[in-house]
Protein backbone atom coordinates (compact mmCIF):
# COMPACT_ATOMS: atom_id res chain seq x y z
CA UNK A 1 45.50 31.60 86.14
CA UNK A 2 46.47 33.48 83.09
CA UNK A 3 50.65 34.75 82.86
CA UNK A 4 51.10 37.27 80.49
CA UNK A 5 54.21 35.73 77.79
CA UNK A 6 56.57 38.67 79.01
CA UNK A 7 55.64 38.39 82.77
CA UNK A 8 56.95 34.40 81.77
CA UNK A 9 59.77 35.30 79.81
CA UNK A 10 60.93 37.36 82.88
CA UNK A 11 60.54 34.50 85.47
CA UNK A 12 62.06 32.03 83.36
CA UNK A 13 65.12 34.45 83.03
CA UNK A 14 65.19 34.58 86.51
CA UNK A 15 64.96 31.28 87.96
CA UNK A 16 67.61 30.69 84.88
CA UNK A 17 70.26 33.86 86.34
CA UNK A 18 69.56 33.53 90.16
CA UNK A 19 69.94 28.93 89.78
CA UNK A 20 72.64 27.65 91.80
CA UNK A 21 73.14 25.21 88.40
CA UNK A 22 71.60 27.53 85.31
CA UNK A 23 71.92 24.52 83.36
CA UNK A 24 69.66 21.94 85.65
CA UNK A 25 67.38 25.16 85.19
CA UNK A 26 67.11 24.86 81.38
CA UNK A 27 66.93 21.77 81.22
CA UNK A 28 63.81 21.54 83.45
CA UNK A 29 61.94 24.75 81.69
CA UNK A 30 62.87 22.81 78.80
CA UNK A 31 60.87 20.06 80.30
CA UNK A 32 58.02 21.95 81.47
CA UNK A 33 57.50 22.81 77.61
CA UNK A 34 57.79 19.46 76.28
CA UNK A 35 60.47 20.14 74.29
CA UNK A 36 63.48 18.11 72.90
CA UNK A 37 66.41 19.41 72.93
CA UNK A 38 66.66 18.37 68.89
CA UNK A 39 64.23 21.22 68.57
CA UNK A 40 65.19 24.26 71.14
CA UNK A 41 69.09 23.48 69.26
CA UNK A 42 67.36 23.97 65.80
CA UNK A 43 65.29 27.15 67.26
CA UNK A 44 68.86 28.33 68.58
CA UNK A 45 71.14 27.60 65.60
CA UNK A 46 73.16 25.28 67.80
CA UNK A 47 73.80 22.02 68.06
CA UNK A 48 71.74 19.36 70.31
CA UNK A 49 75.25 18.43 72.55
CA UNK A 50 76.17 21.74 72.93
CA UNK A 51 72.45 22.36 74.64
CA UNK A 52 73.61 19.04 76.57
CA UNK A 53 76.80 20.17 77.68
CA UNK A 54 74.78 23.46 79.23
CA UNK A 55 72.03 21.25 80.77
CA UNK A 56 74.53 18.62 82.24
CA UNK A 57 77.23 21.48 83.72
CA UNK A 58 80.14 20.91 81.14
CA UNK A 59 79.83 24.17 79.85
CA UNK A 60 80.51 27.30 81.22
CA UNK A 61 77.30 28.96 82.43
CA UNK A 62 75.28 30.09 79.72
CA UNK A 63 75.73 34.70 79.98
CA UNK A 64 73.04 36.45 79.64
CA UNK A 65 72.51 36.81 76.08
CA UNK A 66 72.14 33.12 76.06
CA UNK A 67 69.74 33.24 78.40
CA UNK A 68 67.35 35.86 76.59
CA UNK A 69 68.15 33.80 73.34
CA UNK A 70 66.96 30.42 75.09
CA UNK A 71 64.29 32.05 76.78
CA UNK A 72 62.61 33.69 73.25
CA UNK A 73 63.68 29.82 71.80
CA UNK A 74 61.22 28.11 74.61
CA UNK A 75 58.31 30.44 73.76
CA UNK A 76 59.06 30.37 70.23
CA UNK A 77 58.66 26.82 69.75
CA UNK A 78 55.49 27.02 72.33
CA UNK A 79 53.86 29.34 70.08
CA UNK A 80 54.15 27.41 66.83
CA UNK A 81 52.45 24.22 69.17
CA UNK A 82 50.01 26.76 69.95
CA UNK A 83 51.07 27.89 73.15
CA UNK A 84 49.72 24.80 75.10
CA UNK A 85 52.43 25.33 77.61
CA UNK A 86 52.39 28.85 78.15
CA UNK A 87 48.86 28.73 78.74
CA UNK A 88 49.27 25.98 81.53
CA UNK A 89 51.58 27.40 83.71
């Protein structure tokens, strides 16, 4: 089954906004992608424990321009792998 990128970006938003922990979220979309988070930080401009301190819930919940931000990161650094993981899922 084929998922267009922006039909992705969309649900990853989503799961990301509507998450009873929007961190947990990340960090498991994070996951899916085989990503560390050494290299979604450099994709953001941030650094690797501030990524942590999202994931693990000792930051404030990411807003929403975050969100979009971490969401274009993810398939960003898919696409330069060759978008193994945005084929797969």
């Amino acid at each position: 089954m084929s998922i267009d990128v922006e039909d992705l970006a969309l649900k990853i938003a989503g799961e990301i906004v509507l998450s009873d922990e929007p961190g947990a979220s990340m960090r498991d979309w994070r996951r899916k992608f085989s990503i560390s988070q050494r290299d979604l930080a450099e994709e953001l401009e941030i650094t690797p424990s501030v990524l942590s301190d999202y994931e693990n819930g000792r930051r404030k919940n990411p807003g929403v321009g975050f969100i979009k931000r971490f969401v274009k990161a993810l398939l960003n650094v898919d696409r330069r792998r060759g978008g193994v993981h945005t084929c797969l899922l």
